[in-house]
C-alpha atoms as a PDB file:
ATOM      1  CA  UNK A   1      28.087 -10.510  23.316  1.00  0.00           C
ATOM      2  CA  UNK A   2      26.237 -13.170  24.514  1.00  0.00           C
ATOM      3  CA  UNK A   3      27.993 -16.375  26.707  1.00  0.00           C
ATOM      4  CA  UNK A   4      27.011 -19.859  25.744  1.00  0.00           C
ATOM      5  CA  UNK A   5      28.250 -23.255  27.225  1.00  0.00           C
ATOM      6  CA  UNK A   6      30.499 -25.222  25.222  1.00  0.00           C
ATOM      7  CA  UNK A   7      33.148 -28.186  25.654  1.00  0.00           C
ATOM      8  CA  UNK A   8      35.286 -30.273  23.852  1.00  0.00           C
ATOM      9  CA  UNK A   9      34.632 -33.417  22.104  1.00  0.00           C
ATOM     10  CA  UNK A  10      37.467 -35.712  22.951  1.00  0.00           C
ATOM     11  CA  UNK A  11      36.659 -37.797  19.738  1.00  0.00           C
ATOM     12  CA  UNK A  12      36.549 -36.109  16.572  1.00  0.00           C
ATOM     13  CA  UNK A  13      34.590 -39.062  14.753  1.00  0.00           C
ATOM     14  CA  UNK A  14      32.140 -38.275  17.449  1.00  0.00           C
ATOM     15  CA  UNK A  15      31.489 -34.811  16.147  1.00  0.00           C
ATOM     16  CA  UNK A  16      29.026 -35.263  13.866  1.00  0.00           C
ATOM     17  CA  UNK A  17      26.575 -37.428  15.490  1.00  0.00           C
ATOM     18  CA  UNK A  18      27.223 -34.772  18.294  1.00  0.00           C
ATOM     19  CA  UNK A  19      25.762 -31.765  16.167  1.00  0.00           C
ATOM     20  CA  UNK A  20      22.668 -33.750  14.934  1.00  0.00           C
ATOM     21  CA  UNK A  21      21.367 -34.632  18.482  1.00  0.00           C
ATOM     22  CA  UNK A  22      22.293 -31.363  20.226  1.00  0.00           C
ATOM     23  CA  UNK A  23      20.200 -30.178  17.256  1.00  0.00           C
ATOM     24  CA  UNK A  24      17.174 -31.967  17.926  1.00  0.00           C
ATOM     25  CA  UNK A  25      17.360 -30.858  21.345  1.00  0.00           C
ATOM     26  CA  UNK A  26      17.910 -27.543  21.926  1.00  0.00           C
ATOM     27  CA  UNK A  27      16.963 -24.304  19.770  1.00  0.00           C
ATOM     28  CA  UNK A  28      19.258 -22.686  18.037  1.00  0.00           C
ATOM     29  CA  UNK A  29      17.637 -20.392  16.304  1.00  0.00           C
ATOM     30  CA  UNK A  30      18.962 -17.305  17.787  1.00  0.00           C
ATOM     31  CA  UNK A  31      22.543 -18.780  17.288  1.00  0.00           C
ATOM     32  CA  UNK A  32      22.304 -19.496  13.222  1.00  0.00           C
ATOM     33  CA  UNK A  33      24.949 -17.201  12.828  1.00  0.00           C
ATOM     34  CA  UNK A  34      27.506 -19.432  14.869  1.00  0.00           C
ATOM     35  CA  UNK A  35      28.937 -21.907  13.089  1.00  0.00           C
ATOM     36  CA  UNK A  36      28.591 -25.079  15.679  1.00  0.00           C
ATOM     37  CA  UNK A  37      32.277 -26.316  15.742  1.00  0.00           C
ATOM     38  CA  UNK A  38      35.685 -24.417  16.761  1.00  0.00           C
ATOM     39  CA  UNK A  39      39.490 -25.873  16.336  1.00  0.00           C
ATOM     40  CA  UNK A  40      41.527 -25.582  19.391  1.00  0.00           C
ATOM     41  CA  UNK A  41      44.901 -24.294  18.808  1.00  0.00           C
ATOM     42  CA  UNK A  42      47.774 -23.929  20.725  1.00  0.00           C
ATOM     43  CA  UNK A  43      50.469 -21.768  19.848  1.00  0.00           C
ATOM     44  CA  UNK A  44      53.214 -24.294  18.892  1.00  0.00           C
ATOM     45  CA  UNK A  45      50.636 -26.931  17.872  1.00  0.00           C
ATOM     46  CA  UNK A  46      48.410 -27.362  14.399  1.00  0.00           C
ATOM     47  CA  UNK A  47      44.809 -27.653  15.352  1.00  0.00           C
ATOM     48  CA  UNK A  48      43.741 -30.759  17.210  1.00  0.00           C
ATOM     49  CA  UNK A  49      40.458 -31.160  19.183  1.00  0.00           C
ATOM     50  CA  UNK A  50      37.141 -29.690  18.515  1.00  0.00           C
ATOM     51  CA  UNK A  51      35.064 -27.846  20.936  1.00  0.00           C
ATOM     52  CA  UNK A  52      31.212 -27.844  20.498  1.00  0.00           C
ATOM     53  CA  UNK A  53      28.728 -24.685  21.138  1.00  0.00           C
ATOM     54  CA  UNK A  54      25.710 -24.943  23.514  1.00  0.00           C
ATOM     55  CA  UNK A  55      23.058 -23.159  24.230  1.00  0.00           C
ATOM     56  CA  UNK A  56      23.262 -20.557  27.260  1.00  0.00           C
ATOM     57  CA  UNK A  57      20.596 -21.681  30.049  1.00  0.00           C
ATOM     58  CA  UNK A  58      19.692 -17.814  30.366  1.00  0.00           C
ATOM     59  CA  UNK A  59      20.701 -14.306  28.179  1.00  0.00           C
ATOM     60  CA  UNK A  60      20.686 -12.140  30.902  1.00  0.00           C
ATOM     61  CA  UNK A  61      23.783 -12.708  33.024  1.00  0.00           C
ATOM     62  CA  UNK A  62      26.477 -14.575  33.291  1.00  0.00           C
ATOM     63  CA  UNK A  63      25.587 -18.128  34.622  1.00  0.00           C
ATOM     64  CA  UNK A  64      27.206 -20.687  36.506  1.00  0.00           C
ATOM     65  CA  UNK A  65      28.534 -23.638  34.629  1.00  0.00           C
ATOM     66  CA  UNK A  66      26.745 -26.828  35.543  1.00  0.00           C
ATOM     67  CA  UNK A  67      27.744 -29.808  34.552  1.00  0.00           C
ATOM     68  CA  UNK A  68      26.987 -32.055  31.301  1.00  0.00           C
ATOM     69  CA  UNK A  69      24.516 -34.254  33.106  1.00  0.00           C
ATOM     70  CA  UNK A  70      22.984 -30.827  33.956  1.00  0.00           C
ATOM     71  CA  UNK A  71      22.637 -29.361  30.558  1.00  0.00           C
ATOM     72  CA  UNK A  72      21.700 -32.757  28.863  1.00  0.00           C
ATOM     73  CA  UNK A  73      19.375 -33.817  31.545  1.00  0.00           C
ATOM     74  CA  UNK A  74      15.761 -35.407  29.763  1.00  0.00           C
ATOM     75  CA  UNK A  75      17.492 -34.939  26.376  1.00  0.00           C
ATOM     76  CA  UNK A  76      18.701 -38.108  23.932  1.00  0.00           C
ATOM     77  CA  UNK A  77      22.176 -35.943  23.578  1.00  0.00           C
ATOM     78  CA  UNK A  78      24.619 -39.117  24.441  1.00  0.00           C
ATOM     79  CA  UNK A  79      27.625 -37.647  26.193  1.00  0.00           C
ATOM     80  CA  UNK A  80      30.281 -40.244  24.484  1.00  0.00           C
ATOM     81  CA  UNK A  81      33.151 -38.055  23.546  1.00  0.00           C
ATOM     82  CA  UNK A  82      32.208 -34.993  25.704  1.00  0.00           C
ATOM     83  CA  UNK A  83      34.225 -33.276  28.194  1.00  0.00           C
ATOM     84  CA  UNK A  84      32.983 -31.161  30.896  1.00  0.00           C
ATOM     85  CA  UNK A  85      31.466 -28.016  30.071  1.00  0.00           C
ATOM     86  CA  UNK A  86      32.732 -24.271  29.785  1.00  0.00           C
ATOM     87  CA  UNK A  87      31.937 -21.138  29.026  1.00  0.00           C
ATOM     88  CA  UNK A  88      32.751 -18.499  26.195  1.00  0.00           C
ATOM     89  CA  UNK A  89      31.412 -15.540  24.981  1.00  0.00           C
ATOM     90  CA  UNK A  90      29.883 -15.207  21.127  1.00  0.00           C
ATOM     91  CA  UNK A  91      28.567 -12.714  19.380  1.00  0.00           C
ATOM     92  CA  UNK A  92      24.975 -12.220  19.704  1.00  0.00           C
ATOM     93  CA  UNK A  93      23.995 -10.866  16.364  1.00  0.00           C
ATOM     94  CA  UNK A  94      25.200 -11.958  12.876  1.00  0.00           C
ATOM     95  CA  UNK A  95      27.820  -9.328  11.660  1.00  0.00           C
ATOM     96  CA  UNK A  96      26.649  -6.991   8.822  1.00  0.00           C
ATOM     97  CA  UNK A  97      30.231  -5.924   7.620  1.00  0.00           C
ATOM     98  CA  UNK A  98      33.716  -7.595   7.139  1.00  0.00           C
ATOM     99  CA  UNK A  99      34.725  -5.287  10.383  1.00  0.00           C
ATOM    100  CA  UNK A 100      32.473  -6.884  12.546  1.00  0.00           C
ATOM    101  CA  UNK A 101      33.178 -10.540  11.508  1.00  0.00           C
ATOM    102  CA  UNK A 102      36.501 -10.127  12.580  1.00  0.00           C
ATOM    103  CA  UNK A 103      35.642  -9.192  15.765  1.00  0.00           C
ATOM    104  CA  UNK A 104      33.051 -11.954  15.628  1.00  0.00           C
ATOM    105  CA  UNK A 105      35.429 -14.872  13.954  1.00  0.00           C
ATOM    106  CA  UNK A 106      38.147 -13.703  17.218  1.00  0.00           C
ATOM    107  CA  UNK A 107      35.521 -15.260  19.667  1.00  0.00           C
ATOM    108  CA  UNK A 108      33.966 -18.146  17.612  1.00  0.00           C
ATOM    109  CA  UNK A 109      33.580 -19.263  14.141  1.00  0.00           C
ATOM    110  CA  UNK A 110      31.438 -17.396  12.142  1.00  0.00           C
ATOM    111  CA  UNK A 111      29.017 -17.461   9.275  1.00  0.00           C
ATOM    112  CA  UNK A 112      29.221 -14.142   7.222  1.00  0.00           C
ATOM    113  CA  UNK A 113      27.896 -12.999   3.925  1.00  0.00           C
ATOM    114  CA  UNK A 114      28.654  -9.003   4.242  1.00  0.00           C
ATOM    115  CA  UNK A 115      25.930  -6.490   3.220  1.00  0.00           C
ATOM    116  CA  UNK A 116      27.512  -4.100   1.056  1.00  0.00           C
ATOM    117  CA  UNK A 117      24.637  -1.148   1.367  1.00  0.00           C
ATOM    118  CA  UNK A 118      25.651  -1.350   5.827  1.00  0.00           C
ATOM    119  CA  UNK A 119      29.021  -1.485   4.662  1.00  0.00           C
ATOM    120  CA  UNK A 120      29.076   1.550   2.004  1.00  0.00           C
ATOM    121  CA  UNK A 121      26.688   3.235   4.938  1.00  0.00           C
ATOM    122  CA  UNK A 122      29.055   3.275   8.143  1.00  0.00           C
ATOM    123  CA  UNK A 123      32.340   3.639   5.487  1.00  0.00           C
ATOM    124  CA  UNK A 124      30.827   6.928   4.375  1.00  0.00           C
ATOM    125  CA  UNK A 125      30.355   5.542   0.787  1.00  0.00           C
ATOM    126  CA  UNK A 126      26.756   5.520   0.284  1.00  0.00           C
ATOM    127  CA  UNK A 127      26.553   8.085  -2.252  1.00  0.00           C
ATOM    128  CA  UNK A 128      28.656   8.971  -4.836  1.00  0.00           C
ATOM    129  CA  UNK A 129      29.775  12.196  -5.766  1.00  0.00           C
ATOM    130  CA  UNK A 130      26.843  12.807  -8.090  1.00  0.00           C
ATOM    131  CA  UNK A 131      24.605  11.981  -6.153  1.00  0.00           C
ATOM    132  CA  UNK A 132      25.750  14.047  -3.292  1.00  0.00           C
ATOM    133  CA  UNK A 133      25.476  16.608  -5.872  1.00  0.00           C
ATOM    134  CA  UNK A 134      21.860  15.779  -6.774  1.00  0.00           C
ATOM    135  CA  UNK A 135      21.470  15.642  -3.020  1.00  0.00           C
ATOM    136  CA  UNK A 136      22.689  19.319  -2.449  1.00  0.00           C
ATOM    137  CA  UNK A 137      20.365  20.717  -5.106  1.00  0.00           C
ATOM    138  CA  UNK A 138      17.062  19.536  -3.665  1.00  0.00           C
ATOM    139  CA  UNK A 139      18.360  20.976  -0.250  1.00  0.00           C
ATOM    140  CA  UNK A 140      18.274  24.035  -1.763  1.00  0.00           C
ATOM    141  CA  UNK A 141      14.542  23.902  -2.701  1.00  0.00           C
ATOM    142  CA  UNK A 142      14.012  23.641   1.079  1.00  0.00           C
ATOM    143  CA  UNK A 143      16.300  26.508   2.063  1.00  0.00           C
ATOM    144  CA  UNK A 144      14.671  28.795  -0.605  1.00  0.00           C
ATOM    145  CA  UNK A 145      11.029  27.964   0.848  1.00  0.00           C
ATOM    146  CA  UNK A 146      12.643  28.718   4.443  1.00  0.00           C
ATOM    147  CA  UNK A 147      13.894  31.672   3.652  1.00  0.00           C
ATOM    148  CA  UNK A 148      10.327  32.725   1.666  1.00  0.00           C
ATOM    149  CA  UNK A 149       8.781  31.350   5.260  1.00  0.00           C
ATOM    150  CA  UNK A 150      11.350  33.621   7.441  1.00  0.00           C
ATOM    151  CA  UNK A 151      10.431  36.744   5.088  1.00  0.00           C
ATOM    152  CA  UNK A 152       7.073  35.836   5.290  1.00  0.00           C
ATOM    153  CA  UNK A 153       7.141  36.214   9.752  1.00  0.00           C
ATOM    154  CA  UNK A 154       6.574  32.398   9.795  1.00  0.00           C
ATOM    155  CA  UNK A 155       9.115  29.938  11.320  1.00  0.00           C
ATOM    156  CA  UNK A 156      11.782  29.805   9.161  1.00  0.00           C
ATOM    157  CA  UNK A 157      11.323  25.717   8.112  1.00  0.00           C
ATOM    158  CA  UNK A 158      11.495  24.458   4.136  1.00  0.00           C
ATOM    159  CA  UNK A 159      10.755  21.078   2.708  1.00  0.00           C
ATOM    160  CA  UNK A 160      11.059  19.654  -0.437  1.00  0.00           C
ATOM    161  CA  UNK A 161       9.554  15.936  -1.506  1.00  0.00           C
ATOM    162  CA  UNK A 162      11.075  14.315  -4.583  1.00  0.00           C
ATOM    163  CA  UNK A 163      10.491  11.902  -6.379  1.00  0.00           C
ATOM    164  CA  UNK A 164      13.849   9.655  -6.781  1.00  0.00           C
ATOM    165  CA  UNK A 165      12.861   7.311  -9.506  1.00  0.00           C
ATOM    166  CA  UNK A 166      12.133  10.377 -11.636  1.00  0.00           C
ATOM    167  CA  UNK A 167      14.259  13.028  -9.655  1.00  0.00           C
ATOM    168  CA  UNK A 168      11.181  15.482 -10.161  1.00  0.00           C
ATOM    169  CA  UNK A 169      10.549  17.642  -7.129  1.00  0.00           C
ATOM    170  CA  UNK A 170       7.070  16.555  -6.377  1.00  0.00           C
ATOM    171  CA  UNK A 171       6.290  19.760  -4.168  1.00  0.00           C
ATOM    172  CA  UNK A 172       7.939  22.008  -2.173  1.00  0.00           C
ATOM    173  CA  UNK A 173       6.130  23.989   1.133  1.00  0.00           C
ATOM    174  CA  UNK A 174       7.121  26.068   3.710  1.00  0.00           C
ATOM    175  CA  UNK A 175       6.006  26.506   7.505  1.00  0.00           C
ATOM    176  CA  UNK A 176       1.853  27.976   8.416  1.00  0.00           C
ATOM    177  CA  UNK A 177       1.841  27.188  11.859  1.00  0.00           C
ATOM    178  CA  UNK A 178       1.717  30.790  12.749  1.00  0.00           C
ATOM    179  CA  UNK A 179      -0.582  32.447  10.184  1.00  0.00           C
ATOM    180  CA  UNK A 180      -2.450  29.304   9.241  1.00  0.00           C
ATOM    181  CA  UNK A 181      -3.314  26.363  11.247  1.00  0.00           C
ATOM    182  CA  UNK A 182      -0.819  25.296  13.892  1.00  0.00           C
ATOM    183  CA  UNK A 183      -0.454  22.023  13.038  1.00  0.00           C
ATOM    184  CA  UNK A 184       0.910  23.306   9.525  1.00  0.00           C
ATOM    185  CA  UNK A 185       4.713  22.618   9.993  1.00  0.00           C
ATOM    186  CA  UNK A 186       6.755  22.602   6.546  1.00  0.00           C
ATOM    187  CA  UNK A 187       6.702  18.991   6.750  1.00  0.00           C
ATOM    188  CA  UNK A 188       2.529  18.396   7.271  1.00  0.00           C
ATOM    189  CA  UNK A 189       1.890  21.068   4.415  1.00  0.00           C
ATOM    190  CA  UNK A 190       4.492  19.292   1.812  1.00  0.00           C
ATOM    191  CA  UNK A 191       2.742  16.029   2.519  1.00  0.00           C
ATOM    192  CA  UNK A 192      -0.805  17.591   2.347  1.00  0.00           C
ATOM    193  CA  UNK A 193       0.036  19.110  -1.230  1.00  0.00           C
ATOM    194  CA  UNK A 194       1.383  15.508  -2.495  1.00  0.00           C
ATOM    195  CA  UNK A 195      -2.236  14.254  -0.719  1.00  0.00           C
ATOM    196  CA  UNK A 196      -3.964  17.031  -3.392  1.00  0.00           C
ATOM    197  CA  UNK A 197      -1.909  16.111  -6.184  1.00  0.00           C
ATOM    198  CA  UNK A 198      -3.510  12.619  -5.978  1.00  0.00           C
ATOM    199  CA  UNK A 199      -7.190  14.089  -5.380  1.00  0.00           C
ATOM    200  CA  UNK A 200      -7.042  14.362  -1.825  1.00  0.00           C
ATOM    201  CA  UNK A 201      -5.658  16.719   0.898  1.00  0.00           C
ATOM    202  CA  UNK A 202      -7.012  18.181   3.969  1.00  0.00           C
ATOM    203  CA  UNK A 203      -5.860  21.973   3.805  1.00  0.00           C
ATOM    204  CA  UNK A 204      -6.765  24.525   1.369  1.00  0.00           C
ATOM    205  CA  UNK A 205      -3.664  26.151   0.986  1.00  0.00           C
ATOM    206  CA  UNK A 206      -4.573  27.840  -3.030  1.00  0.00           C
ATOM    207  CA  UNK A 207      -5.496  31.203  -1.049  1.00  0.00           C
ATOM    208  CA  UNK A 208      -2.556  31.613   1.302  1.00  0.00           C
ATOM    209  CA  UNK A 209      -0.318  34.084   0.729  1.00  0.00           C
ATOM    210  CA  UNK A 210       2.267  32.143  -0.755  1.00  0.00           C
ATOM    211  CA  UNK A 211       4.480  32.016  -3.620  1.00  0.00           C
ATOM    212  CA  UNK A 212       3.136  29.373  -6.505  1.00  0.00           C
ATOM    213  CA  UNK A 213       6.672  27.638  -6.370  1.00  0.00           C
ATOM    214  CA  UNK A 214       5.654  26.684  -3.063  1.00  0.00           C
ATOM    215  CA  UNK A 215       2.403  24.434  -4.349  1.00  0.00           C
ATOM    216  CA  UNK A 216       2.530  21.549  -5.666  1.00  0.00           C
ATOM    217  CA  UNK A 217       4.779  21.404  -8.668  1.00  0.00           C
ATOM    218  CA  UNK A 218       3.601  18.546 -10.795  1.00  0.00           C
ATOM    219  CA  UNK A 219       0.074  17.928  -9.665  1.00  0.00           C
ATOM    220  CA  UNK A 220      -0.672  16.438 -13.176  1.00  0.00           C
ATOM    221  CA  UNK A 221       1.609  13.530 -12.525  1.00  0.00           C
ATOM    222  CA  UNK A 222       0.182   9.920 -11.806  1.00  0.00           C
ATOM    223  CA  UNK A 223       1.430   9.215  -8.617  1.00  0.00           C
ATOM    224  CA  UNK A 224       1.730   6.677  -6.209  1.00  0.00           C
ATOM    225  CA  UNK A 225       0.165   6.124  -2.171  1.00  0.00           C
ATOM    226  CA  UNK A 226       1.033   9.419  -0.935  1.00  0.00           C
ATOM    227  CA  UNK A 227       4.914   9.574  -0.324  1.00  0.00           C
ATOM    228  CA  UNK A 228       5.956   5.589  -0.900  1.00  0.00           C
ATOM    229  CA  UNK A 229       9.036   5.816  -2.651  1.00  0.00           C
ATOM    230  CA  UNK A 230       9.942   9.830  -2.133  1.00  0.00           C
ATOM    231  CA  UNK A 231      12.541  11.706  -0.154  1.00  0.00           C
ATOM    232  CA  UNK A 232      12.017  14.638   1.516  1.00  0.00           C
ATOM    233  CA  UNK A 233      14.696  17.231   1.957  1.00  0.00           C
ATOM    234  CA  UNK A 234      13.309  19.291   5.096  1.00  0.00           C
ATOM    235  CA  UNK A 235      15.928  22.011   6.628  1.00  0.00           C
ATOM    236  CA  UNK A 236      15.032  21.259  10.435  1.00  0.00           C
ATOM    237  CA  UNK A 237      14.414  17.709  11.792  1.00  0.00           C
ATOM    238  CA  UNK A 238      11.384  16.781  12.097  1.00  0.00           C
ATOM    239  CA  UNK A 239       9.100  16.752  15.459  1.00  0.00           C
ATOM    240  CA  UNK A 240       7.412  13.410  16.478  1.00  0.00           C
ATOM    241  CA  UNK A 241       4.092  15.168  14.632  1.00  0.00           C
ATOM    242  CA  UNK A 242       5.794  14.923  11.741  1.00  0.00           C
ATOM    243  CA  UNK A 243       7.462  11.838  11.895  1.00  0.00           C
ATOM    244  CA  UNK A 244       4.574  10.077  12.083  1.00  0.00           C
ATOM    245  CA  UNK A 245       2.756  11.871   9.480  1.00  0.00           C
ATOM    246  CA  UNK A 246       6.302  10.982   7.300  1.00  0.00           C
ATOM    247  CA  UNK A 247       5.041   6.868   8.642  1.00  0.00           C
ATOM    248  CA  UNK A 248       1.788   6.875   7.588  1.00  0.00           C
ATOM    249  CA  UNK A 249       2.801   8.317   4.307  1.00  0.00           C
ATOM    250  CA  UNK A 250       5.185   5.632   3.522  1.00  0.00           C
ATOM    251  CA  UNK A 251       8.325   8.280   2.877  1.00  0.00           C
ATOM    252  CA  UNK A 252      11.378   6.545   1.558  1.00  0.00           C
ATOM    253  CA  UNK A 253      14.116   8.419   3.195  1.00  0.00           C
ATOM    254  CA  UNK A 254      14.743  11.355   4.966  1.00  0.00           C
ATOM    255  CA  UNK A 255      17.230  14.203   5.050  1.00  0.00           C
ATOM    256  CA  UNK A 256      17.182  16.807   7.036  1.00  0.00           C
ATOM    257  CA  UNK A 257      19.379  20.097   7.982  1.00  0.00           C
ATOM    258  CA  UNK A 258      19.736  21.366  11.565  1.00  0.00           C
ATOM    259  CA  UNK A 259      18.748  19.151  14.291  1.00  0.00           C
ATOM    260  CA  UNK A 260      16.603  19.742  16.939  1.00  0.00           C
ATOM    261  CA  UNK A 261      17.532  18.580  20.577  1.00  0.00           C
ATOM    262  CA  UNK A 262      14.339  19.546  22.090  1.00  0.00           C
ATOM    263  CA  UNK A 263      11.461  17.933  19.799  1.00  0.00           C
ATOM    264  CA  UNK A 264      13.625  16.083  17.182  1.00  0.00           C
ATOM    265  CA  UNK A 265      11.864  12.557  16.261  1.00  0.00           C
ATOM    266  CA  UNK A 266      14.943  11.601  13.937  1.00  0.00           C
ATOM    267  CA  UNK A 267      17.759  11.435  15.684  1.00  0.00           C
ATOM    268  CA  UNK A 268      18.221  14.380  17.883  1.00  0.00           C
ATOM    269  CA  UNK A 269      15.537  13.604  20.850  1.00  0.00           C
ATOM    270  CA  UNK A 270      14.273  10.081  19.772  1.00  0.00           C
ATOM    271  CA  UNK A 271      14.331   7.902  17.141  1.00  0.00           C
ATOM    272  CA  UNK A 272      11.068   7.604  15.612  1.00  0.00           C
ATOM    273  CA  UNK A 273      11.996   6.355  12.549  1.00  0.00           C
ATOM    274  CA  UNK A 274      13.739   2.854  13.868  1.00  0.00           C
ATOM    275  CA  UNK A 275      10.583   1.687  16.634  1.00  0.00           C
ATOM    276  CA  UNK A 276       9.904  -2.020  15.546  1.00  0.00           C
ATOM    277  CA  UNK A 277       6.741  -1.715  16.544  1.00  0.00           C
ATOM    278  CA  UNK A 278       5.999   0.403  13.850  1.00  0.00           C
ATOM    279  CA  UNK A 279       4.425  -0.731  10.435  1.00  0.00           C
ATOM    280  CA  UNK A 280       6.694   0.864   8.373  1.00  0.00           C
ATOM    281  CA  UNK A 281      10.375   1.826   8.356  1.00  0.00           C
ATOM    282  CA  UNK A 282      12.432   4.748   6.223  1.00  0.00           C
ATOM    283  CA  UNK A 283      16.393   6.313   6.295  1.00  0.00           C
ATOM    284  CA  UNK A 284      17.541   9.393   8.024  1.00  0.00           C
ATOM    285  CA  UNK A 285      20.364  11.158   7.065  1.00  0.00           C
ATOM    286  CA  UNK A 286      21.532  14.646   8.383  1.00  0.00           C
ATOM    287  CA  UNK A 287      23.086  16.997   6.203  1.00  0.00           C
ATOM    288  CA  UNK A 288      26.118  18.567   7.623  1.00  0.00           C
ATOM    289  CA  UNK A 289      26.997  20.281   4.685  1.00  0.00           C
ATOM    290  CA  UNK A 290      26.055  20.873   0.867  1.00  0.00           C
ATOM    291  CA  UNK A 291      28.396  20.147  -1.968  1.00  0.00           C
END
């Protein structure tokens, strides 16, 4: 929530010239989602006045409320029609779902156009049951390359990076950190084999001891930059390492297994994934259980 100033115009027909010149004065830009005029009821009475929204003088407490002159001083905003000045809280965000514009609309008047994907999200209807299906078999992939890892003495970690547009499992790895190079986590080797499938790669992983299901799967295919557009299926979250490797690679979405409250970059420790400062953004979802 966020409180603004507002009072009531005395004079309806007043109202409109009202909204134009508080509009050429102040910004509200961070407001859009407001809509600029409220009815006041009463409870035995149909609606009457009008009370008009104004900017707050400062987001980051809870002013005190001057008076008109104050707020209009060195603007053209006539004060004809305007009673003395009050304050109420908004919301300071536009709402995403029809939950959250009632809660919005119960403060002040608000625009709303609900997005269905945030909606479908938080209800827990994202994916159908198909899909969740779909979902459960790639996981697999990356539990049979951790369990290959764990019989292998390495760190028991599996990935898998599919392709959704195709639903071809682009390649599937399995943890080196311990017999190979230590930065060789499940998640940096599954990216390095989609990196030689398009010419390129910084590992030579061909002479490890490791099973051929583990390489890369369909290095004939023309693929795209890296990861853009793939999920990976990984059975342990991700460490910051390897968040940033799934950044740089473009990755679509994520879902991993088993969190990880010590290094975890995707939801456990931090939160990688949603820094704005950050050139590129992709989902997380954890996996509670398969279907």
């Amino acid at each position: 929530l966020v409180p603004v100033f507002a009072c009531e115009i005395k004079d309806r027909k007043q109202a409109s010239r009202c909204i134009r010149e508080l509009k050429e004065a102040f910004n509200f830009s961070d407001l859009m989602h407001l809509k600029r005029i409220r009815s006041l009821k009463t409870r035995n009475t149909l609606p009457s006045l009008d009370d008009q929204a104004l900017p707050s003088l400062d987001d980051h407490h809870t002013p005190d409320v001057p008076s008109l002159d104050d707020i209009l001083h060195g603007t053209d905003v006539s004060r004809e029609g305007l009673g003395e000045p009050f304050l109420v809280n908004v919301a300071k965000t536009q709402p995403h779902t029809r939950a959250q514009y009632q809660k919005a609309s119960e403060l002040w008047p608000t625009n709303f156009h609900e997005e269905k994907y945030i909606s479908r999200l938080i209800g827990g209807e994202l994916f159908t049951t198909k899909e969740l299906e779909t979902i459960s078999s790639y996981v697999r992939f990356a539990q049979q390359a951790a369990q290959y890892a764990k019989s292998k003495q390495q760190v028991g970690i599996g990935a898998a990076m599919v392709d959704p547009e195709t639903k071809r499992v682009v390649a599937v790895a399995c943890d080196l950190r311990h017999h190979g190079h230590p930065l060789q986590h499940a998640v940096m080797v599954v990216i390095d084999l989609v990196a030689q499938s398009q010419g390129a790669g910084s590992w030579c992983l061909g002479g490890r001891d490791m099973d051929a299901s583990l390489k890369n799967i369909n290095s004939k295919l023309d693929l795209p930059y890296l990861c853009t557009g793939y999920d990976l299926y990984v059975t342990q979250e991700p460490c910051v390492m390897c968040a940033m490797a799934l950044v740089h690679s473009r990755i679509r979405r994520v879902f991993y297994s088993c969190g990880d409250s010590i290094r975890g970059a995707l939801g456990s420790k931090y939160k990688l994934h949603t820094q704005k400062a950050l050139n590129h953004h992709f989902e997380v979802f954890q996996i509670m259980h398969t279907f």
